[in-house]
PDB file of N, CA and C in Angstrom:
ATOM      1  N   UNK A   1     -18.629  -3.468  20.068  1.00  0.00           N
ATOM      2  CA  UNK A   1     -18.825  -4.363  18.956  1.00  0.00           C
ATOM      3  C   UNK A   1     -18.600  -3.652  17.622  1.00  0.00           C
ATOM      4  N   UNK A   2     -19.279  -2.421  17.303  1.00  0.00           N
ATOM      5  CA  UNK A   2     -19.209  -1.685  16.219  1.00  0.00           C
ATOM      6  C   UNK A   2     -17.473  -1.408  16.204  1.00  0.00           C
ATOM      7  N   UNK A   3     -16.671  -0.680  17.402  1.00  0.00           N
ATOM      8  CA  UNK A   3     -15.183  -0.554  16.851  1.00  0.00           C
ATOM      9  C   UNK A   3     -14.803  -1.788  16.589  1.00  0.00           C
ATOM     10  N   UNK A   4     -15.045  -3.215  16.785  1.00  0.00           N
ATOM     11  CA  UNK A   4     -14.168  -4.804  16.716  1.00  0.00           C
ATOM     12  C   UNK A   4     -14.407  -4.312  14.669  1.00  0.00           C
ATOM     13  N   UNK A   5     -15.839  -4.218  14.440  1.00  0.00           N
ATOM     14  CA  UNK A   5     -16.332  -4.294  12.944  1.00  0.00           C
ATOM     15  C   UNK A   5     -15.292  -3.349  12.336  1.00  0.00           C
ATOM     16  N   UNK A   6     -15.128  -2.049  12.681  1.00  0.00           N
ATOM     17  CA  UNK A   6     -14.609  -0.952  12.410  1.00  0.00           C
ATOM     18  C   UNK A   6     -13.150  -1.614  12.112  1.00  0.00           C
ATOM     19  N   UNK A   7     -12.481  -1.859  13.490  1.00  0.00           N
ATOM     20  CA  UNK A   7     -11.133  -2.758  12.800  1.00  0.00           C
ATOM     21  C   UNK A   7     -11.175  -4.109  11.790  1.00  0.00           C
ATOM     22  N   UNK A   8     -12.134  -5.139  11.965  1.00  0.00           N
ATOM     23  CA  UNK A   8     -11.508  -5.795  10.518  1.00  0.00           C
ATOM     24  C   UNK A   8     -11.337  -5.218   9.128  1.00  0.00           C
ATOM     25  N   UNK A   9     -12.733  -3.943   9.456  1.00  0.00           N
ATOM     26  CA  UNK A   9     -12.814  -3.531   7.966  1.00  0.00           C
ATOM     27  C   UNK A   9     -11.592  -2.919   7.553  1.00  0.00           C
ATOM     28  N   UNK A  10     -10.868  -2.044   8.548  1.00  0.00           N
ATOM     29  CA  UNK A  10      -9.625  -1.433   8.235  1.00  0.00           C
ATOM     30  C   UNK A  10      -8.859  -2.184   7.732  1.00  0.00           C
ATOM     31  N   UNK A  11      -8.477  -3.824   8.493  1.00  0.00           N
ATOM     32  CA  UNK A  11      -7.625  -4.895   7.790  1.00  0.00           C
ATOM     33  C   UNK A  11      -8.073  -5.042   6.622  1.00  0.00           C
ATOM     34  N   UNK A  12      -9.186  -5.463   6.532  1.00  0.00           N
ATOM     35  CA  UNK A  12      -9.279  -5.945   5.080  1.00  0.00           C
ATOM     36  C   UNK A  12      -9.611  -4.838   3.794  1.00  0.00           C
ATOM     37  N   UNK A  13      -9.833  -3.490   4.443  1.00  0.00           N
ATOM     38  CA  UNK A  13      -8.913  -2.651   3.545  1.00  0.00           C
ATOM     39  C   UNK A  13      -7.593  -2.035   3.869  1.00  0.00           C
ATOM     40  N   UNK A  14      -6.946  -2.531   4.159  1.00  0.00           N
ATOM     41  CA  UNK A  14      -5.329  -2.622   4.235  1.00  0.00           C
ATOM     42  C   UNK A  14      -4.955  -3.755   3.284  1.00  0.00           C
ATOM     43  N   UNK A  15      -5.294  -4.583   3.151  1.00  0.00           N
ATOM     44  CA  UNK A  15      -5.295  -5.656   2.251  1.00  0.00           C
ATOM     45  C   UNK A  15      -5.220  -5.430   0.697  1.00  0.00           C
ATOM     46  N   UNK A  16      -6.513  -5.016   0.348  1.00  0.00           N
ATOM     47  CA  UNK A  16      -6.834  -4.392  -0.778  1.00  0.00           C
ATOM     48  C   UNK A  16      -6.462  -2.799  -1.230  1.00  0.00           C
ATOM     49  N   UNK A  17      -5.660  -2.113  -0.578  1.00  0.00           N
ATOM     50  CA  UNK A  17      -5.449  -0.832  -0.584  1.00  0.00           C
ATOM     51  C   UNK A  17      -3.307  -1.238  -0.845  1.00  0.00           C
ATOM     52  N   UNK A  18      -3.113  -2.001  -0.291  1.00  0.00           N
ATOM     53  CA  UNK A  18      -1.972  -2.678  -0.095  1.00  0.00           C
ATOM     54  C   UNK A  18      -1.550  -3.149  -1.695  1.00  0.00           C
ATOM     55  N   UNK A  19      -2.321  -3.960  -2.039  1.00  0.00           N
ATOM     56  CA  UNK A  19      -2.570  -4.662  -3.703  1.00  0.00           C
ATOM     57  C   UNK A  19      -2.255  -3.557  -4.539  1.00  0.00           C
ATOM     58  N   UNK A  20      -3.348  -2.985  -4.328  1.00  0.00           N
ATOM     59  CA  UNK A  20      -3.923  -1.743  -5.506  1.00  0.00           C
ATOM     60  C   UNK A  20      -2.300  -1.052  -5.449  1.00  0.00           C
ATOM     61  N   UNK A  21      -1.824  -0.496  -4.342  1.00  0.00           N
ATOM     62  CA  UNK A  21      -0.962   0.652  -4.492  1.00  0.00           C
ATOM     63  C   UNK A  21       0.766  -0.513  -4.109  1.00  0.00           C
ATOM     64  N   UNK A  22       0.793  -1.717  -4.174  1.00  0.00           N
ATOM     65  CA  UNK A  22       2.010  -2.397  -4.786  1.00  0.00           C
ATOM     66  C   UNK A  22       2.197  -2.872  -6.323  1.00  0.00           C
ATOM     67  N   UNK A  23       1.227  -3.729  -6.892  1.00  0.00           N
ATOM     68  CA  UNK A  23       0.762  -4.344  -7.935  1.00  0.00           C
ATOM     69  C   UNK A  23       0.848  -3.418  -8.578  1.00  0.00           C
ATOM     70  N   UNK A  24      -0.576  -2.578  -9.031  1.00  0.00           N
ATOM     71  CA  UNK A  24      -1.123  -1.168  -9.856  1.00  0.00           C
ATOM     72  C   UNK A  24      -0.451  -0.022 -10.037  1.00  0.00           C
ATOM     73  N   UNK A  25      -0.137   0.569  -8.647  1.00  0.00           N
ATOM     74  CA  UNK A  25       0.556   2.064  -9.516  1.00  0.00           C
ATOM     75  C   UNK A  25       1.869   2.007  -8.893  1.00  0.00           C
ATOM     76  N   UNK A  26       2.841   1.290  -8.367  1.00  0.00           N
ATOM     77  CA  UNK A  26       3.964   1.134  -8.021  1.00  0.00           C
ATOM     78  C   UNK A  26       4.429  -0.063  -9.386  1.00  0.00           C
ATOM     79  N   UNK A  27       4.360  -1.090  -9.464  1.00  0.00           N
ATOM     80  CA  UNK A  27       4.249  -2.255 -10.562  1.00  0.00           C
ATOM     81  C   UNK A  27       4.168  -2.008 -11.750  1.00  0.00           C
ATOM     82  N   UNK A  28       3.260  -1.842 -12.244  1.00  0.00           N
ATOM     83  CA  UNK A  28       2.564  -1.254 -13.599  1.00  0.00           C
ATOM     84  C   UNK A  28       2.886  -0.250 -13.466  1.00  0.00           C
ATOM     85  N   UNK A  29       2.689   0.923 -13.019  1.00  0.00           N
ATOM     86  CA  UNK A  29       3.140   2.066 -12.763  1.00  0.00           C
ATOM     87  C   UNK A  29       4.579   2.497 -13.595  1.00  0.00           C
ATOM     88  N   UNK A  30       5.144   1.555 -12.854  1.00  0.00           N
ATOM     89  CA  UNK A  30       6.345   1.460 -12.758  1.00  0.00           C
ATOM     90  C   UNK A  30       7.050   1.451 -13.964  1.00  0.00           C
ATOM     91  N   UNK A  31       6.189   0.084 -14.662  1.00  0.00           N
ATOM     92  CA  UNK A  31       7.045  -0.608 -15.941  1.00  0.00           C
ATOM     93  C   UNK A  31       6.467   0.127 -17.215  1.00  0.00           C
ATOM     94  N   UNK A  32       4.855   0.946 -17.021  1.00  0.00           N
ATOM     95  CA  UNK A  32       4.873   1.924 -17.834  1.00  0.00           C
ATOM     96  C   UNK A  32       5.272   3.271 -18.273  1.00  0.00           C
ATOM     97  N   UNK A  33       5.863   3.509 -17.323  1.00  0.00           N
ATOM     98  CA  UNK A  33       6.808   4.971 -16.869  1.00  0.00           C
ATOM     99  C   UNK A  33       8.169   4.777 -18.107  1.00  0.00           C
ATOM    100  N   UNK A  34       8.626   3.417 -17.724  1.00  0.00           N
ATOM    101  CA  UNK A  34       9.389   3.264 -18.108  1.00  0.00           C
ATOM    102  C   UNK A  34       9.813   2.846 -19.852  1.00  0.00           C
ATOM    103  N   UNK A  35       8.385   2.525 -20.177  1.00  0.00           N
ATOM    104  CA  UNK A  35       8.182   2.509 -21.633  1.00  0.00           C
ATOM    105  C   UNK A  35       7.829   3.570 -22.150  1.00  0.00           C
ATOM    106  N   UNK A  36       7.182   4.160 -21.656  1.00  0.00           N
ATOM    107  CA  UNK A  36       7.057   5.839 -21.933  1.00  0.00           C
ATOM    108  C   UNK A  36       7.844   6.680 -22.457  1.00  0.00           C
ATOM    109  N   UNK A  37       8.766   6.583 -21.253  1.00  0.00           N
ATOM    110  CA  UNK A  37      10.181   7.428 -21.573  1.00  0.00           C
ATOM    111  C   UNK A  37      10.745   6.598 -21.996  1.00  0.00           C
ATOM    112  N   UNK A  38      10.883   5.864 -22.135  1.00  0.00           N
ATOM    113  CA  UNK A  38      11.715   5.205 -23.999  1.00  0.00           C
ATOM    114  C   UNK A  38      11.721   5.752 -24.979  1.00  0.00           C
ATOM    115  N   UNK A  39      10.195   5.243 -24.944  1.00  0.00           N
ATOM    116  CA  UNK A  39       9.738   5.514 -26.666  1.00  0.00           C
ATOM    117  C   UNK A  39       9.579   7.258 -27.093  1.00  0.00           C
ATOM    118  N   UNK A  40       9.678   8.274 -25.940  1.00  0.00           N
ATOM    119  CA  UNK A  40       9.684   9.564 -26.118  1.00  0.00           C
ATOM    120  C   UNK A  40      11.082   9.891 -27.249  1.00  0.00           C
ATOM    121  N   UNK A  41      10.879  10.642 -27.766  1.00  0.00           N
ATOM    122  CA  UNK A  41      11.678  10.936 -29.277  1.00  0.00           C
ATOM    123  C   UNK A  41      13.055  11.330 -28.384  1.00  0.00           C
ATOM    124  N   UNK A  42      13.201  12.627 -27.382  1.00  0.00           N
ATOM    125  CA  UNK A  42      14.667  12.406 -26.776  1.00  0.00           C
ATOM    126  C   UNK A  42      14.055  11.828 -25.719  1.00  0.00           C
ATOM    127  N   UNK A  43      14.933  10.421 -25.588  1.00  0.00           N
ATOM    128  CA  UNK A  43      14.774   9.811 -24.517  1.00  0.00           C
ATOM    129  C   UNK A  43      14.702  10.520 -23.269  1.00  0.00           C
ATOM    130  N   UNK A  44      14.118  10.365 -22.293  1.00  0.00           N
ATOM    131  CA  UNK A  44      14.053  10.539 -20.860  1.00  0.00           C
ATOM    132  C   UNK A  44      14.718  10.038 -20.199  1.00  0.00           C
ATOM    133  N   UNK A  45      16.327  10.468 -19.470  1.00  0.00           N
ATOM    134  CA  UNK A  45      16.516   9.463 -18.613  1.00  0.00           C
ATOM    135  C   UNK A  45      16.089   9.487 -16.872  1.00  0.00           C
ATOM    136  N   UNK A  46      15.416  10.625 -17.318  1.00  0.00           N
ATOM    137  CA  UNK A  46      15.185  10.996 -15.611  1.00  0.00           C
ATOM    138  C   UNK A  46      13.924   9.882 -15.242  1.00  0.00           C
ATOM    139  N   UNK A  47      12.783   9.706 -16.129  1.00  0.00           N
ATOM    140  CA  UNK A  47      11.274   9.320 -16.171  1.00  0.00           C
ATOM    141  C   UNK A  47      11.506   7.919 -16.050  1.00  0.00           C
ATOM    142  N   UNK A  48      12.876   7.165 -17.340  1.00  0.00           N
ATOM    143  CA  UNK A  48      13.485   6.167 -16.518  1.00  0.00           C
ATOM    144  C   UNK A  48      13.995   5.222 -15.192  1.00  0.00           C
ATOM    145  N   UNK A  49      14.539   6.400 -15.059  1.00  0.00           N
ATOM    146  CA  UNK A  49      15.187   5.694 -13.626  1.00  0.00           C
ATOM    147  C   UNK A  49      13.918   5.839 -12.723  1.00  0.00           C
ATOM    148  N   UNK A  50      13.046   7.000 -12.655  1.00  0.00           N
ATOM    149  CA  UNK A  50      12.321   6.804 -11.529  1.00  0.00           C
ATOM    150  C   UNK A  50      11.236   5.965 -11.708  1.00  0.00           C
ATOM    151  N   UNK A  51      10.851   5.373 -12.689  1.00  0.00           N
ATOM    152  CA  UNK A  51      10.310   4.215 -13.077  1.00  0.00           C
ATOM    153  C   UNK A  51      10.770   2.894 -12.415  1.00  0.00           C
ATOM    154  N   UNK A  52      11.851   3.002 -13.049  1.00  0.00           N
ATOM    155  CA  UNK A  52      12.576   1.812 -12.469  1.00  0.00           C
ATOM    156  C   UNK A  52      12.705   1.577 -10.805  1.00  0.00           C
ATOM    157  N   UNK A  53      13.043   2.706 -10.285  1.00  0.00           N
ATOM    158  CA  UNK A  53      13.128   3.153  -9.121  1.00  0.00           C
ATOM    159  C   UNK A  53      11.280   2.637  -8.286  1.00  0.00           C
ATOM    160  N   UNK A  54      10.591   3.239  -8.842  1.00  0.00           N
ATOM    161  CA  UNK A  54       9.219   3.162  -8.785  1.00  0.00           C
ATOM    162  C   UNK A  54       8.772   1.535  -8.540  1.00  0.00           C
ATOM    163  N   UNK A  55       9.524   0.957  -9.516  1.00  0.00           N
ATOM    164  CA  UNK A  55       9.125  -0.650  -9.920  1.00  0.00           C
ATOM    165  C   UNK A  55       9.939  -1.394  -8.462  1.00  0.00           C
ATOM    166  N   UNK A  56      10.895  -1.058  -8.365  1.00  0.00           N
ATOM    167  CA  UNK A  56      11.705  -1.921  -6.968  1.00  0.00           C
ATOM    168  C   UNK A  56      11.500  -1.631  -6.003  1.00  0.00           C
ATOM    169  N   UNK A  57      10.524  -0.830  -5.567  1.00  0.00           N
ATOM    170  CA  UNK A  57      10.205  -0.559  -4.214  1.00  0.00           C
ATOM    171  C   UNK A  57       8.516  -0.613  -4.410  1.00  0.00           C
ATOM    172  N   UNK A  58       7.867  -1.610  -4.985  1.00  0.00           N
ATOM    173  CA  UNK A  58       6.431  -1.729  -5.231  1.00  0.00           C
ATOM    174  C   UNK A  58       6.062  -2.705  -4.133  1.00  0.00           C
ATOM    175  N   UNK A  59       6.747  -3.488  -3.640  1.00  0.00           N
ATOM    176  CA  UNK A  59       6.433  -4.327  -2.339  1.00  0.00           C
ATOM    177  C   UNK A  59       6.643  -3.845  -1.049  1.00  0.00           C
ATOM    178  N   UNK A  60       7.461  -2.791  -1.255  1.00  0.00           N
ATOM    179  CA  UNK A  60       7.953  -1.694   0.185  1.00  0.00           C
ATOM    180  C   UNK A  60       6.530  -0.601   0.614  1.00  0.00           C
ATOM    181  N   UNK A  61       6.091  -0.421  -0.521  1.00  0.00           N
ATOM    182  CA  UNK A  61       5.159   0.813  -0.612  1.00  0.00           C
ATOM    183  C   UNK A  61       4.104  -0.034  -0.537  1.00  0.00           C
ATOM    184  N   UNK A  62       3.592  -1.406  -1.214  1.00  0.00           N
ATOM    185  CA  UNK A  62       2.308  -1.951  -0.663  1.00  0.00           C
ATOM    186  C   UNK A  62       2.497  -2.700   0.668  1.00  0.00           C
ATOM    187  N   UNK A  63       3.339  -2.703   1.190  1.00  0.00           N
ATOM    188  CA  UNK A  63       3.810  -3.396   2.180  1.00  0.00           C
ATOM    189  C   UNK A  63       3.800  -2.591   3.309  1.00  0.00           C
ATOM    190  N   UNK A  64       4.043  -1.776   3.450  1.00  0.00           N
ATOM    191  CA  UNK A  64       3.880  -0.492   4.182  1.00  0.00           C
ATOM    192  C   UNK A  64       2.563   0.216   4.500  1.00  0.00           C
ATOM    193  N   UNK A  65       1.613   0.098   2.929  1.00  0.00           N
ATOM    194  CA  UNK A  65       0.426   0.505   3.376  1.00  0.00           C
ATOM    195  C   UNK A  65      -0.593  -0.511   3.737  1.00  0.00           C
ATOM    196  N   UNK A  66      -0.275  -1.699   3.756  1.00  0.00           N
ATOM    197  CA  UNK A  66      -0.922  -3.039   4.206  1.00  0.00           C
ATOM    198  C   UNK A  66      -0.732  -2.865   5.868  1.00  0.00           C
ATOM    199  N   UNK A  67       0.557  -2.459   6.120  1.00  0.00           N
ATOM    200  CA  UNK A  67       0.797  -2.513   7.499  1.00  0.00           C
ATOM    201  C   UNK A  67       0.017  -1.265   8.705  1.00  0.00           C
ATOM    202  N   UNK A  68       0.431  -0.387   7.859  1.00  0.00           N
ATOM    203  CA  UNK A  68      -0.497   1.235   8.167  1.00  0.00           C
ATOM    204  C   UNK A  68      -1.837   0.647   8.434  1.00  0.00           C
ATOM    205  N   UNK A  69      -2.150   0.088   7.445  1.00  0.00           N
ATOM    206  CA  UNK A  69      -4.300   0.022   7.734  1.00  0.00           C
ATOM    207  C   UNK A  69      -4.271  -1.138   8.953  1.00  0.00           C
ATOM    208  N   UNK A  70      -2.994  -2.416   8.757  1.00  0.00           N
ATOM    209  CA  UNK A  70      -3.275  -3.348  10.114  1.00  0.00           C
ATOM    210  C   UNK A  70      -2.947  -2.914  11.046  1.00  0.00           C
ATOM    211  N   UNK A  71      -1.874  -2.210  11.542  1.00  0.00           N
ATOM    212  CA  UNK A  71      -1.894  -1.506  12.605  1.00  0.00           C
ATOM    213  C   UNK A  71      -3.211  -0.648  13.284  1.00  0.00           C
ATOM    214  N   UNK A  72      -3.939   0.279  12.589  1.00  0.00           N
ATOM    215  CA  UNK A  72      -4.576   0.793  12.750  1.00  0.00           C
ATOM    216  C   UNK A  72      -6.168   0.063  13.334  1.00  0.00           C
ATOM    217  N   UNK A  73      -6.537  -1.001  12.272  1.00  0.00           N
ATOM    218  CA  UNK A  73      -7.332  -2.102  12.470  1.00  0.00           C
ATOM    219  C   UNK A  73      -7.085  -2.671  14.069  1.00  0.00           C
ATOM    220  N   UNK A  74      -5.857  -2.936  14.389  1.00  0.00           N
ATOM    221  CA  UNK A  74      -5.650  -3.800  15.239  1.00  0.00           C
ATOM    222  C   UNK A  74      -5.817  -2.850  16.779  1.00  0.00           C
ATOM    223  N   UNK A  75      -5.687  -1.440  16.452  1.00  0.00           N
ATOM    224  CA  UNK A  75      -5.714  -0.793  17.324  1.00  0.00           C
ATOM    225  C   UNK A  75      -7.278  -1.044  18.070  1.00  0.00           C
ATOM    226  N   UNK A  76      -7.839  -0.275  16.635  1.00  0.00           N
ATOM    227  CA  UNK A  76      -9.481  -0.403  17.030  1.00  0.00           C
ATOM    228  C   UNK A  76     -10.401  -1.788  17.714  1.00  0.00           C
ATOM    229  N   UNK A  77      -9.261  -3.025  17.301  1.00  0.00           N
ATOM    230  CA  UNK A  77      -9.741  -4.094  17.357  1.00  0.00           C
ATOM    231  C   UNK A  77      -9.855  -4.631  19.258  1.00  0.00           C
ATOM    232  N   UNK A  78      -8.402  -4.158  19.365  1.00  0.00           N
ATOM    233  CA  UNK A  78      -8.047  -3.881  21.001  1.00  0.00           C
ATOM    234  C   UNK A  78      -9.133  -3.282  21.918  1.00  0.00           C
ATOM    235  N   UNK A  79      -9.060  -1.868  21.277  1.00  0.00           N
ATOM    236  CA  UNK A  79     -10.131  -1.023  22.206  1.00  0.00           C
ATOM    237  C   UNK A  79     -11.221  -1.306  22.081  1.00  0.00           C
ATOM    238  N   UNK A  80     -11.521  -2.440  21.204  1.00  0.00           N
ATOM    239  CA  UNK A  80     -13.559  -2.824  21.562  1.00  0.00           C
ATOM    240  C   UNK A  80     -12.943  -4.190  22.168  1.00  0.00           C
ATOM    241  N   UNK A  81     -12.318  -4.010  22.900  1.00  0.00           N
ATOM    242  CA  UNK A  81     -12.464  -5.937  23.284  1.00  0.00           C
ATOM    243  C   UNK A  81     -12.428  -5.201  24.625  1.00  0.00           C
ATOM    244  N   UNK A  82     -14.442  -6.147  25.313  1.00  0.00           N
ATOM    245  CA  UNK A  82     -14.572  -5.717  26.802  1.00  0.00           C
ATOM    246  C   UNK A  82     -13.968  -6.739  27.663  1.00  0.00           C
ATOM    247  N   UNK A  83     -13.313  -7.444  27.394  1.00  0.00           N
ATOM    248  CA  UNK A  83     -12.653  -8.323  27.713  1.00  0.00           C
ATOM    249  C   UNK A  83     -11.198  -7.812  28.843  1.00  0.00           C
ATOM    250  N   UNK A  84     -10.854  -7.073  28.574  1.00  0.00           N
ATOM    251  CA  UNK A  84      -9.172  -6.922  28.642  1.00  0.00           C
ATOM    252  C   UNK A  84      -9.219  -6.289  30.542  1.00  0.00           C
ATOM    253  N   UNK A  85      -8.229  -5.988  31.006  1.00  0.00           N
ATOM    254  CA  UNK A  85      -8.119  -5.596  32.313  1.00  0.00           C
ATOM    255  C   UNK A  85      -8.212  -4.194  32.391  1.00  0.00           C
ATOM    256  N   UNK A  86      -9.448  -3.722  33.413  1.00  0.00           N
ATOM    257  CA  UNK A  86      -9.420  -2.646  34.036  1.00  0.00           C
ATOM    258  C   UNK A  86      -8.319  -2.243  34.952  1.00  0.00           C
ATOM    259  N   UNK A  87      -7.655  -2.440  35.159  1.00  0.00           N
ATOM    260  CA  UNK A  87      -6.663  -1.983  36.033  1.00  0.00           C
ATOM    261  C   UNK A  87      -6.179  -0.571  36.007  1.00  0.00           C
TER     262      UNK A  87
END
């Protein structure tokens, strides 16, 4: 019972861990990187692009770590179910 608990919690921080690191520091991250090195006196073009770079792959990277924590969740979720076949 405690691992079934153990896996939702993982989902539903996969969820919120997913947000935080697509939205927040991939997203924003992203689009402030990129104002940054703008407004720097010699422009940056390196801080640029990887900004930009940063910003288009913000659904890959929360998407990825959404999947990491459900996978993991789902593992734990499996191995407490007394349900399944001894075989």
């Amino acid at each position: 019972m405690i691992i079934k608990i153990i896996g939702v919690l993982l989902i539903c921080a996969g969820i919120i861990l997913g947000l935080y690191v697509g939205v927040w520091v991939c997203l924003v991250g992203g689009v402030v990187q990129v104002v940054n090195a703008a407004k720097a006196n010699p422009t940056d073009v390196t801080n640029i692009a990887l900004g930009v770079i940063r910003f288009f792959c913000a659904s890959l990277c929360g998407g990825a770590t959404f999947w990491l924590c459900a996978l993991l969740g789902s593992i734990f979720i499996i191995a407490g179910d007394d349900r399944r076949s001894r075989y």
